[in-house]
C-alpha atoms as a PDB file:
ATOM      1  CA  UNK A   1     -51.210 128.350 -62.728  1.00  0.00           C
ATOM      2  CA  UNK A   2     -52.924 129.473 -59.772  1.00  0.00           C
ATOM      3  CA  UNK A   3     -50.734 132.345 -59.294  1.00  0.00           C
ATOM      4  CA  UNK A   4     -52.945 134.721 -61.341  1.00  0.00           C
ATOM      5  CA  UNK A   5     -50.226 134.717 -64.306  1.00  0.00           C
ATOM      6  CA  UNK A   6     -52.397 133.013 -66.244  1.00  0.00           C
ATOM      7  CA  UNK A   7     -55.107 134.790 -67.703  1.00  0.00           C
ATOM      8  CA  UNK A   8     -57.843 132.302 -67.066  1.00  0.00           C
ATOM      9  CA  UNK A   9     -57.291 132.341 -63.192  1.00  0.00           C
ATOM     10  CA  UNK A  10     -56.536 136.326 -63.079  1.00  0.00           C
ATOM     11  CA  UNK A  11     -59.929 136.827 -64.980  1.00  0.00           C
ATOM     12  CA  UNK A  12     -62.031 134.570 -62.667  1.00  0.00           C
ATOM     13  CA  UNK A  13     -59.534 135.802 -59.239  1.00  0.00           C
ATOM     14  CA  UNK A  14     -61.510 138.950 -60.382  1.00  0.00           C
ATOM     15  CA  UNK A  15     -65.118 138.066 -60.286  1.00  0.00           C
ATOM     16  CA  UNK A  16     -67.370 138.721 -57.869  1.00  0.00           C
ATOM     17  CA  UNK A  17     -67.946 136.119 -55.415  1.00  0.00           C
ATOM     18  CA  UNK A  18     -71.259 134.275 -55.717  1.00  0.00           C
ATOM     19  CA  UNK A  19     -71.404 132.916 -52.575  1.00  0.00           C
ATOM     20  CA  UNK A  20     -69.515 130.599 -49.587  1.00  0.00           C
ATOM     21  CA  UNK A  21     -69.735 127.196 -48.875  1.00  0.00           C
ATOM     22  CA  UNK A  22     -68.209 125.770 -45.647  1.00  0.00           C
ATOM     23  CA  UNK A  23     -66.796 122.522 -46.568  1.00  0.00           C
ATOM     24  CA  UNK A  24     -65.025 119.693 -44.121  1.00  0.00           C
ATOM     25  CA  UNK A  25     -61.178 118.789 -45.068  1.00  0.00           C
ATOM     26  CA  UNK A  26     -60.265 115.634 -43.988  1.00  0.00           C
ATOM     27  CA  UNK A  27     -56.426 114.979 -42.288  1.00  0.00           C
ATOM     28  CA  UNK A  28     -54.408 114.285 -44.454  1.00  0.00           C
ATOM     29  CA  UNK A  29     -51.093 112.485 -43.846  1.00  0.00           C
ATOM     30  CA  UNK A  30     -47.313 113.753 -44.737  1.00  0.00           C
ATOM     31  CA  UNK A  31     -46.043 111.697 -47.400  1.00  0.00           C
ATOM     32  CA  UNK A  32     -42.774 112.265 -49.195  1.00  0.00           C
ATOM     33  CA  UNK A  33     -41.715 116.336 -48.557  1.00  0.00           C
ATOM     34  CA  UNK A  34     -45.387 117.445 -48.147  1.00  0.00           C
ATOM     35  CA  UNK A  35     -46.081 117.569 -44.372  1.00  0.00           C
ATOM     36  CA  UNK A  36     -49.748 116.246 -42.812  1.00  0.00           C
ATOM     37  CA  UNK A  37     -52.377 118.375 -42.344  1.00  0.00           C
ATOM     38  CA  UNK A  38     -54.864 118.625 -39.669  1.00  0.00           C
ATOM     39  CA  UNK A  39     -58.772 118.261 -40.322  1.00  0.00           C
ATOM     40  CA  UNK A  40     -60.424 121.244 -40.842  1.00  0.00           C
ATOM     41  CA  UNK A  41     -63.460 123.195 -41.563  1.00  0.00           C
ATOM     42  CA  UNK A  42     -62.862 125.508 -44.734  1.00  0.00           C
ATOM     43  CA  UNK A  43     -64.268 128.619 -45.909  1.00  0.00           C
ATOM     44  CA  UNK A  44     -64.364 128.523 -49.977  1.00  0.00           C
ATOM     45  CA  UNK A  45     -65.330 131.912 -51.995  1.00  0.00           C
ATOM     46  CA  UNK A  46     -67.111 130.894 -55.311  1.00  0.00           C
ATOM     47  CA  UNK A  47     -67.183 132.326 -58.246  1.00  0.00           C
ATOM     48  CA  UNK A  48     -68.023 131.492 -62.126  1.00  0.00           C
ATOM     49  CA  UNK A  49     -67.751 132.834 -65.384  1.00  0.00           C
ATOM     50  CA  UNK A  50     -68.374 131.973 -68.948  1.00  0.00           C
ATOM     51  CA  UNK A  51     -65.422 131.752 -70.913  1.00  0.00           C
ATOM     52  CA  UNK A  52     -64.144 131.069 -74.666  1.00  0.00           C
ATOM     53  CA  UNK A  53     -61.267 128.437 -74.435  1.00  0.00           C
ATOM     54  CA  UNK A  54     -59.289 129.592 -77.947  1.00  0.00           C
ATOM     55  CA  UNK A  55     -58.860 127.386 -81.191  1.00  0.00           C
ATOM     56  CA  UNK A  56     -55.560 125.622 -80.370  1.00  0.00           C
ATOM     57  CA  UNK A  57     -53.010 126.417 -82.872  1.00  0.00           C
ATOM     58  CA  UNK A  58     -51.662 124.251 -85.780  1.00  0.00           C
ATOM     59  CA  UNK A  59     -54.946 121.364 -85.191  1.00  0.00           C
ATOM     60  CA  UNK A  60     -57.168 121.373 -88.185  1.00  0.00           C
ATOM     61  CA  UNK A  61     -59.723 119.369 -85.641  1.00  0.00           C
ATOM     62  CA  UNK A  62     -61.080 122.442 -84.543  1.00  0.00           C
ATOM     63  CA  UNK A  63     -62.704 125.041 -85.672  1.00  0.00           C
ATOM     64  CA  UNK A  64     -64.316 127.360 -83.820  1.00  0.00           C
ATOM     65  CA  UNK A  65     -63.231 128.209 -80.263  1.00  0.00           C
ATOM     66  CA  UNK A  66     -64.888 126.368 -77.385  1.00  0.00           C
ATOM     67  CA  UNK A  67     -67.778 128.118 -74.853  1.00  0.00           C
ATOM     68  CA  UNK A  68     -67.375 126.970 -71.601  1.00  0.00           C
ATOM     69  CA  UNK A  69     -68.176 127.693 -68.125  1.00  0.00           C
ATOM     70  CA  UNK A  70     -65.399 128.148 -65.278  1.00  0.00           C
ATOM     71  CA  UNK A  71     -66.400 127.994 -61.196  1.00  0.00           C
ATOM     72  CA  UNK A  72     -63.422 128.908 -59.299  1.00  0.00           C
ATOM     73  CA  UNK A  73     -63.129 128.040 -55.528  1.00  0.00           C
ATOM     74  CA  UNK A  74     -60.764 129.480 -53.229  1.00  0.00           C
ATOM     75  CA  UNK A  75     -60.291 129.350 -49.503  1.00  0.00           C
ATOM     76  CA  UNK A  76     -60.997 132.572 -47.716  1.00  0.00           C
ATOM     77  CA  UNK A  77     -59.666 131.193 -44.031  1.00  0.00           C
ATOM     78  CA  UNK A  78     -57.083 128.797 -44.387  1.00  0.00           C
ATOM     79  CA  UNK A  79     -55.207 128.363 -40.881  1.00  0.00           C
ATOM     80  CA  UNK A  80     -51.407 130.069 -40.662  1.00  0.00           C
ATOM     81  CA  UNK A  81     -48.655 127.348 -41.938  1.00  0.00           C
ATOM     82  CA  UNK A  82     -51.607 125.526 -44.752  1.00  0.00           C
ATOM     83  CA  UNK A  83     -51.704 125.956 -48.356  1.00  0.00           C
ATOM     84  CA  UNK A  84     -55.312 127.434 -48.727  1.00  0.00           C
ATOM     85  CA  UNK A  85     -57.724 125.318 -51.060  1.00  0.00           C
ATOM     86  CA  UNK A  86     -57.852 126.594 -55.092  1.00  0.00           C
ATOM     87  CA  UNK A  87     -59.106 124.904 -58.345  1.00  0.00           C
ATOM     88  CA  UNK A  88     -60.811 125.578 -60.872  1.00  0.00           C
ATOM     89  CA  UNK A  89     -63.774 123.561 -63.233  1.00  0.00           C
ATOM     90  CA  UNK A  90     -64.427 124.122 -66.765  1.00  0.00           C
ATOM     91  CA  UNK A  91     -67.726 122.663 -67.740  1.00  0.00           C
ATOM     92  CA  UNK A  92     -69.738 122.740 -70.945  1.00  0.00           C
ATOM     93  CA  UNK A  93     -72.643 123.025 -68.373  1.00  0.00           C
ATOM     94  CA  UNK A  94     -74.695 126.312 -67.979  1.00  0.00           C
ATOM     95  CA  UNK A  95     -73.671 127.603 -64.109  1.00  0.00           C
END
């Protein structure tokens, strides 16, 4: 989902970055396949966007499409071998 196939994340990959917040990442252990990763400081980009989530088909529950907000944080620095940091929020709260 992340990839930027899906329109949601493409749309908000897009936006303009509101601003950077330096967060600290704990270590975090390998378990299973995933490897361990070292602490670290990261560098996320922010960025928001309101959005209409669309009636989902065939449920008479709804009916009109949902206004939402969506903040997007990805990591702008993430050190050579780590998966960089990326999620998104939808919230009915005004960003």
């Amino acid at each position: 989902m992340g990839d930027g196939s899906d329109p949601l994340w493409a749309s908000l990959q897009r936006q303009a970055v509101a601003g950077v917040r330096e967060v600290d990442i704990p270590a975090r252990p390998a378990q299973g396949e995933q490897s361990g990763q070292p602490a670290r400081r990261a560098s996320l980009a922010v960025r928001f966007a309101p959005v209409m989530i669309p009636l989902p088909r065939n449920d008479p529950r709804f009916t009109y499409p949902l206004s939402v907000w969506a903040v997007y944080l990805a990591e702008t620095d993430a050190p050579p071998g780590i998966e960089p940091i990326e999620w998104m929020l939808l919230t009915s709260e005004t960003v």
